[in-house]
C-alpha atoms as a PDB file:
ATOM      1  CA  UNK A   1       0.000   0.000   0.000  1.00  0.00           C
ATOM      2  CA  UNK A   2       1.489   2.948  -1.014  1.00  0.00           C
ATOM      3  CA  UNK A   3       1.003   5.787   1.717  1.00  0.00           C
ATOM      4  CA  UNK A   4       1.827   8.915  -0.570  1.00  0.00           C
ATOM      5  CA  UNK A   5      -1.436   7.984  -2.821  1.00  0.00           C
ATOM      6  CA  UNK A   6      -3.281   6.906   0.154  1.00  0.00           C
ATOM      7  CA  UNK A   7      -2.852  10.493   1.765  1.00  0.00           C
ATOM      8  CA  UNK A   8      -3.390  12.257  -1.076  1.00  0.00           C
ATOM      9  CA  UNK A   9      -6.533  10.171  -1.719  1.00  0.00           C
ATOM     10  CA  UNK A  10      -7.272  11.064   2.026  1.00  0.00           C
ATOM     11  CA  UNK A  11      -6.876  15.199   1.207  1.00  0.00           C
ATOM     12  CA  UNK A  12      -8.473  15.317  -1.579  1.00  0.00           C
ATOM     13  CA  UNK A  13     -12.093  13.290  -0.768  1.00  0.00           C
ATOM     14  CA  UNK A  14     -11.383  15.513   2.737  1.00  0.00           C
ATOM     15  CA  UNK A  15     -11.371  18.372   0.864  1.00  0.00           C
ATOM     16  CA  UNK A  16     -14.359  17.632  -1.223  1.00  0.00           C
ATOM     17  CA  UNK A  17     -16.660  16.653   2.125  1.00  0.00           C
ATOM     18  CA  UNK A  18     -15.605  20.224   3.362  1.00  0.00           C
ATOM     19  CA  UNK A  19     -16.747  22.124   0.227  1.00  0.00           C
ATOM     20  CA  UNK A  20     -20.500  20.703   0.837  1.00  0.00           C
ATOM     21  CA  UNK A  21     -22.326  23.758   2.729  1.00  0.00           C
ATOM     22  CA  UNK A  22     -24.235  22.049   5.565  1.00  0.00           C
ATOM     23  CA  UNK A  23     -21.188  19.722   6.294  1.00  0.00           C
ATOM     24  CA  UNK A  24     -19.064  22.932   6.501  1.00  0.00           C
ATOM     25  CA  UNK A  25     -22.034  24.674   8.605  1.00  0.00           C
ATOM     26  CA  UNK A  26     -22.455  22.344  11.021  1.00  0.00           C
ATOM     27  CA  UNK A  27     -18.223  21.543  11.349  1.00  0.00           C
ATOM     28  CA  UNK A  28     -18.122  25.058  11.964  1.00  0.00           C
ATOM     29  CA  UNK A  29     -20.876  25.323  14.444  1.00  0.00           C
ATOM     30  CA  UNK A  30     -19.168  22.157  16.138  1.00  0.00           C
ATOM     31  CA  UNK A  31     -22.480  20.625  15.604  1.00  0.00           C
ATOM     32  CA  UNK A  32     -21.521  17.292  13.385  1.00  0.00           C
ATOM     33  CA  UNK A  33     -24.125  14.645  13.497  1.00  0.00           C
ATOM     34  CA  UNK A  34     -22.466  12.244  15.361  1.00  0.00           C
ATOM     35  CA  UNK A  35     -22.376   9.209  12.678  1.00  0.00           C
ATOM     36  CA  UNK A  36     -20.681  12.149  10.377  1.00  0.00           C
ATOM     37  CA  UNK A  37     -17.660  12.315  13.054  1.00  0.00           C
ATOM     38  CA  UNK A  38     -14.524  10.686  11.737  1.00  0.00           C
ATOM     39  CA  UNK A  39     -12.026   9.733  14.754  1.00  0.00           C
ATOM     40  CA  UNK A  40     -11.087   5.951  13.301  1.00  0.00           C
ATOM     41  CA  UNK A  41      -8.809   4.195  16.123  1.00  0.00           C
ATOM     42  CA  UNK A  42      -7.664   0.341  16.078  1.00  0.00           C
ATOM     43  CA  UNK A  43     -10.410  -1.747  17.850  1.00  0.00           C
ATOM     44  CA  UNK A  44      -8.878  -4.976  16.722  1.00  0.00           C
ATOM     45  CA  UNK A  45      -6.009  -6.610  15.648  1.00  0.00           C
ATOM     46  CA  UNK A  46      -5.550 -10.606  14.457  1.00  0.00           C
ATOM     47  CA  UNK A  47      -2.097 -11.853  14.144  1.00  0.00           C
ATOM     48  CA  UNK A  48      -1.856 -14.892  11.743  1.00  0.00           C
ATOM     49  CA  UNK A  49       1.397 -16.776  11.805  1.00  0.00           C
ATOM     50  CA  UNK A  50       2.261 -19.052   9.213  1.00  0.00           C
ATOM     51  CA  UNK A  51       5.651 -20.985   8.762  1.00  0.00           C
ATOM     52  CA  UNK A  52       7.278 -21.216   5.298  1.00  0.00           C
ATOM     53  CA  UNK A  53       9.035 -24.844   6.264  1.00  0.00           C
ATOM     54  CA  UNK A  54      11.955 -26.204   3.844  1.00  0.00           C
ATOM     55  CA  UNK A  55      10.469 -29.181   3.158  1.00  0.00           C
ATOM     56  CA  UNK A  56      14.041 -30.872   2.355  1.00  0.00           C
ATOM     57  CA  UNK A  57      15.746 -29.002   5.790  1.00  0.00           C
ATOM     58  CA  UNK A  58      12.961 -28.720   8.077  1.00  0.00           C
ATOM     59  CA  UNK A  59      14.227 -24.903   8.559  1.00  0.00           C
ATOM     60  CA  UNK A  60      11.748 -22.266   8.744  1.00  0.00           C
ATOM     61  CA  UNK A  61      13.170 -20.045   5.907  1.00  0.00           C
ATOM     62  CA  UNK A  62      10.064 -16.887   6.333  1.00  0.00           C
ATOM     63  CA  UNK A  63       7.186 -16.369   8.754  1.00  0.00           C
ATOM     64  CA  UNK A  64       4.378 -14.827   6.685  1.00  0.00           C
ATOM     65  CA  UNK A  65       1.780 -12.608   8.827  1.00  0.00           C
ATOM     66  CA  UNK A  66      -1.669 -11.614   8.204  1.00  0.00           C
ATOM     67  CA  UNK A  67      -2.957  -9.120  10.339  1.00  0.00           C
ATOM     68  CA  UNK A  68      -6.352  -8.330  10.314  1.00  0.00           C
ATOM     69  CA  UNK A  69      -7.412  -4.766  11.566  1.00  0.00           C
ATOM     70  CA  UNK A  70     -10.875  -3.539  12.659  1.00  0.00           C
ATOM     71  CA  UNK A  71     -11.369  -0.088  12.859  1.00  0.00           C
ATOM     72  CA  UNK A  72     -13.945   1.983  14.583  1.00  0.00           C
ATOM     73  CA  UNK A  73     -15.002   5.283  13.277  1.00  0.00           C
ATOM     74  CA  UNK A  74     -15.529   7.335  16.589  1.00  0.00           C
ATOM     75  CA  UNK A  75     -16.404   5.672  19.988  1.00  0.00           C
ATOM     76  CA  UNK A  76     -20.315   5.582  19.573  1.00  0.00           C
ATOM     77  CA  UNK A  77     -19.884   2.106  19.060  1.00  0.00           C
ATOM     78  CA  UNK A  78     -23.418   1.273  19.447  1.00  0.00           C
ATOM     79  CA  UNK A  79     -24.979   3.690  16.005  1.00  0.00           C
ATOM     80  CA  UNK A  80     -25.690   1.966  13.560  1.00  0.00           C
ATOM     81  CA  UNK A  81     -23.465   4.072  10.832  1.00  0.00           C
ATOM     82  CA  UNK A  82     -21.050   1.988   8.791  1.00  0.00           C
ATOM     83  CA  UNK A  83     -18.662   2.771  11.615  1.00  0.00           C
ATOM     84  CA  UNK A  84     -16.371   0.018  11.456  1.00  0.00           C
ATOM     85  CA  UNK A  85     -13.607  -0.892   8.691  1.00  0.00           C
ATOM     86  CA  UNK A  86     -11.711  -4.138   8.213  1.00  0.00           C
ATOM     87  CA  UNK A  87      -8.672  -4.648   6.200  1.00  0.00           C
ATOM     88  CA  UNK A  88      -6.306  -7.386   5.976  1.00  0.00           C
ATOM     89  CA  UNK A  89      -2.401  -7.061   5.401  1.00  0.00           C
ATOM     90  CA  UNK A  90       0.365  -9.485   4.860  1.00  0.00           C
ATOM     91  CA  UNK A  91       3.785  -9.107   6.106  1.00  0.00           C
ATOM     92  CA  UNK A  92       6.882 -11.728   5.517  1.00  0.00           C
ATOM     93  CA  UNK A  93      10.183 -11.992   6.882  1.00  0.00           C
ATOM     94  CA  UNK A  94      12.678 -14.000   5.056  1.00  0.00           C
ATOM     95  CA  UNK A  95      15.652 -15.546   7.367  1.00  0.00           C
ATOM     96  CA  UNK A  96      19.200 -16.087   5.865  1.00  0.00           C
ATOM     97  CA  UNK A  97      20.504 -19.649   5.777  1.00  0.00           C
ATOM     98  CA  UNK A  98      22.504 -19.011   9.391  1.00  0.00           C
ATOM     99  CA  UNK A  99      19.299 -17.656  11.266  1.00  0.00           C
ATOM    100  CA  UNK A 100      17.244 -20.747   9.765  1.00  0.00           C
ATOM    101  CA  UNK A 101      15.752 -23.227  12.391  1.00  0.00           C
ATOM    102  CA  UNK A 102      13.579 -25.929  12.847  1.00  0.00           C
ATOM    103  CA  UNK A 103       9.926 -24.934  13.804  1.00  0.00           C
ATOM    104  CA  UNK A 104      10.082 -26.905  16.809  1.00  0.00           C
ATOM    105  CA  UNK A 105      13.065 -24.542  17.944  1.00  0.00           C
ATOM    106  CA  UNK A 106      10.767 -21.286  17.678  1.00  0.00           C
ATOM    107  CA  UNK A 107       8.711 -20.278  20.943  1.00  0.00           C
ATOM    108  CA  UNK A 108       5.387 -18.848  20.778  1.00  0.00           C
ATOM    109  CA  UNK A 109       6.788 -15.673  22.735  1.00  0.00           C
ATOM    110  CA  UNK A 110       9.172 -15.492  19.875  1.00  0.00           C
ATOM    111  CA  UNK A 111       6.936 -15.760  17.016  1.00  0.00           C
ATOM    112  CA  UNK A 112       5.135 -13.339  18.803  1.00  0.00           C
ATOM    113  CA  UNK A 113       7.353 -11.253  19.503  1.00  0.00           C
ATOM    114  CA  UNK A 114       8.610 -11.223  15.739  1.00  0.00           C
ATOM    115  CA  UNK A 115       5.367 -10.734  14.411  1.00  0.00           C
ATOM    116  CA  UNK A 116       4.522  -7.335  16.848  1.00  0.00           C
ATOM    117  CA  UNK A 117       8.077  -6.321  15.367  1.00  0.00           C
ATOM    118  CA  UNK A 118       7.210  -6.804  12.057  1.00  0.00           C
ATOM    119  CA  UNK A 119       3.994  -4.961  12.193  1.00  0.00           C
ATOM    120  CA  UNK A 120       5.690  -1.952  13.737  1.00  0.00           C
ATOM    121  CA  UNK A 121       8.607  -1.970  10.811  1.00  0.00           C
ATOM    122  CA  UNK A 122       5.562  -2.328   8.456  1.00  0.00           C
ATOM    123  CA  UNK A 123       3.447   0.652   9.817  1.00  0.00           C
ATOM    124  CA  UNK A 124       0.446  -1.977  10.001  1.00  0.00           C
ATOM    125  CA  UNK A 125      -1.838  -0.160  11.930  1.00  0.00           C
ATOM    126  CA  UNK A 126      -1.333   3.280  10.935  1.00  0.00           C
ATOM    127  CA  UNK A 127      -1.803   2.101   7.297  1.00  0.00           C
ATOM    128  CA  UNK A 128      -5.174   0.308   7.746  1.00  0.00           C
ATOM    129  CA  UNK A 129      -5.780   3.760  10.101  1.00  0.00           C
ATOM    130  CA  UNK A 130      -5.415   5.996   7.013  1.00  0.00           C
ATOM    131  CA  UNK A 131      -7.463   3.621   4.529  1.00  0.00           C
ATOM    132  CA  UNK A 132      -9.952   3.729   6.701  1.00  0.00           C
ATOM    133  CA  UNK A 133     -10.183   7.324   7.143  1.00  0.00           C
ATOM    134  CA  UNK A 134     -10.230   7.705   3.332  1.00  0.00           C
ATOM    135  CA  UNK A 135     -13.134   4.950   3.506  1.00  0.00           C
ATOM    136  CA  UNK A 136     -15.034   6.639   6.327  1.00  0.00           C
ATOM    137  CA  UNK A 137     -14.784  10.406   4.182  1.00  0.00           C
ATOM    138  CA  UNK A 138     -15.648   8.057   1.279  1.00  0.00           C
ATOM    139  CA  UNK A 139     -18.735   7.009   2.659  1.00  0.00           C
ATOM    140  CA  UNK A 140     -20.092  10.207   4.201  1.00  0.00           C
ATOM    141  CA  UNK A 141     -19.268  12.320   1.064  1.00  0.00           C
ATOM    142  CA  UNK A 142     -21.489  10.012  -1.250  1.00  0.00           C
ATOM    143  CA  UNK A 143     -24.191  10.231   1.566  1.00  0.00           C
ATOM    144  CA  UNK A 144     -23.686  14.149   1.516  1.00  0.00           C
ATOM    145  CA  UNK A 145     -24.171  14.226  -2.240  1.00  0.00           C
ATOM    146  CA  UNK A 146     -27.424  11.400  -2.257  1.00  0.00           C
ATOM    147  CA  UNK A 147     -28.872  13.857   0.599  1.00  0.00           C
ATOM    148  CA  UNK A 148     -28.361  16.697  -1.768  1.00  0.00           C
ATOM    149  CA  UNK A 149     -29.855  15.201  -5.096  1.00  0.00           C
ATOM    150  CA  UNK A 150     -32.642  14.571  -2.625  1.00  0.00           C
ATOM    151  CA  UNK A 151     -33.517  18.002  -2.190  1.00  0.00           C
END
């Protein structure tokens, strides 16, 4: 996922949303309807671990992670206002031939451990954050311009 595009995807559908008068009204009165309030934070994260084995060696050559993020788009969890956002993500790290070991040599705390590492390097979070924020803007700027052709 490239985070350049992504943000200016995000700035430019942000942009649009604030040129539509009642959304810019109300912003400005600090009077959003809540399910039009955009504050997206990590509810959710699922860490998938999966082994690439050498079937020859028996040496785990790459662990390939899936995360799976949920995020919510403000903390009125209970509206009923597309206010969630999933998105998956794969990761892999690829060992040289001298870190190689047999599965049975890696501990859970390790694979854990590598696979929180891995999403930090990887920006996991803060990636699925920013797609979702474009989603969420997404979203309420189509509802903003149905509401409109409604008038």
């Amino acid at each position: 996922m490239d985070i350049t595009k992504l943000q200016t995807q995000l700035d430019e559908i942000k942009t649009k949303v604030a040129q539509d008068s009642e959304y810019a009204t109300l912003s400005g009165l600090n009077m959003l309807p809540r399910d039009w309030t955009i504050q997206p934070y990590v509810h959710l994260v699922k860490t998938g671990i999966n082994p690439n084995v050498n079937e020859d060696t028996n040496m785990v050559e790459s662990f390939i992670f899936d995360f799976e993020v949920k995020i919510k788009k403000h903390n009125v969890d209970e509206l009923n206002c597309n206010c969630t956002s999933n998105s998956s993500m794969s990761a892999k790290v690829k060992f040289s031939e001298s870190e190689q070991k047999p599965l049975t040599s890696w501990s859970e705390q390790e694979k854990s451990d590598l696979a929180e590492s891995n999403k930090q390097s990887a920006n996991i979070e803060y990636l699925c954050l920013k797609k979702a924020e474009f989603d969420f803007f997404d979203i309420l700027h189509d509802h903003l311009l149905k509401e409109d052709a409604e008038l």
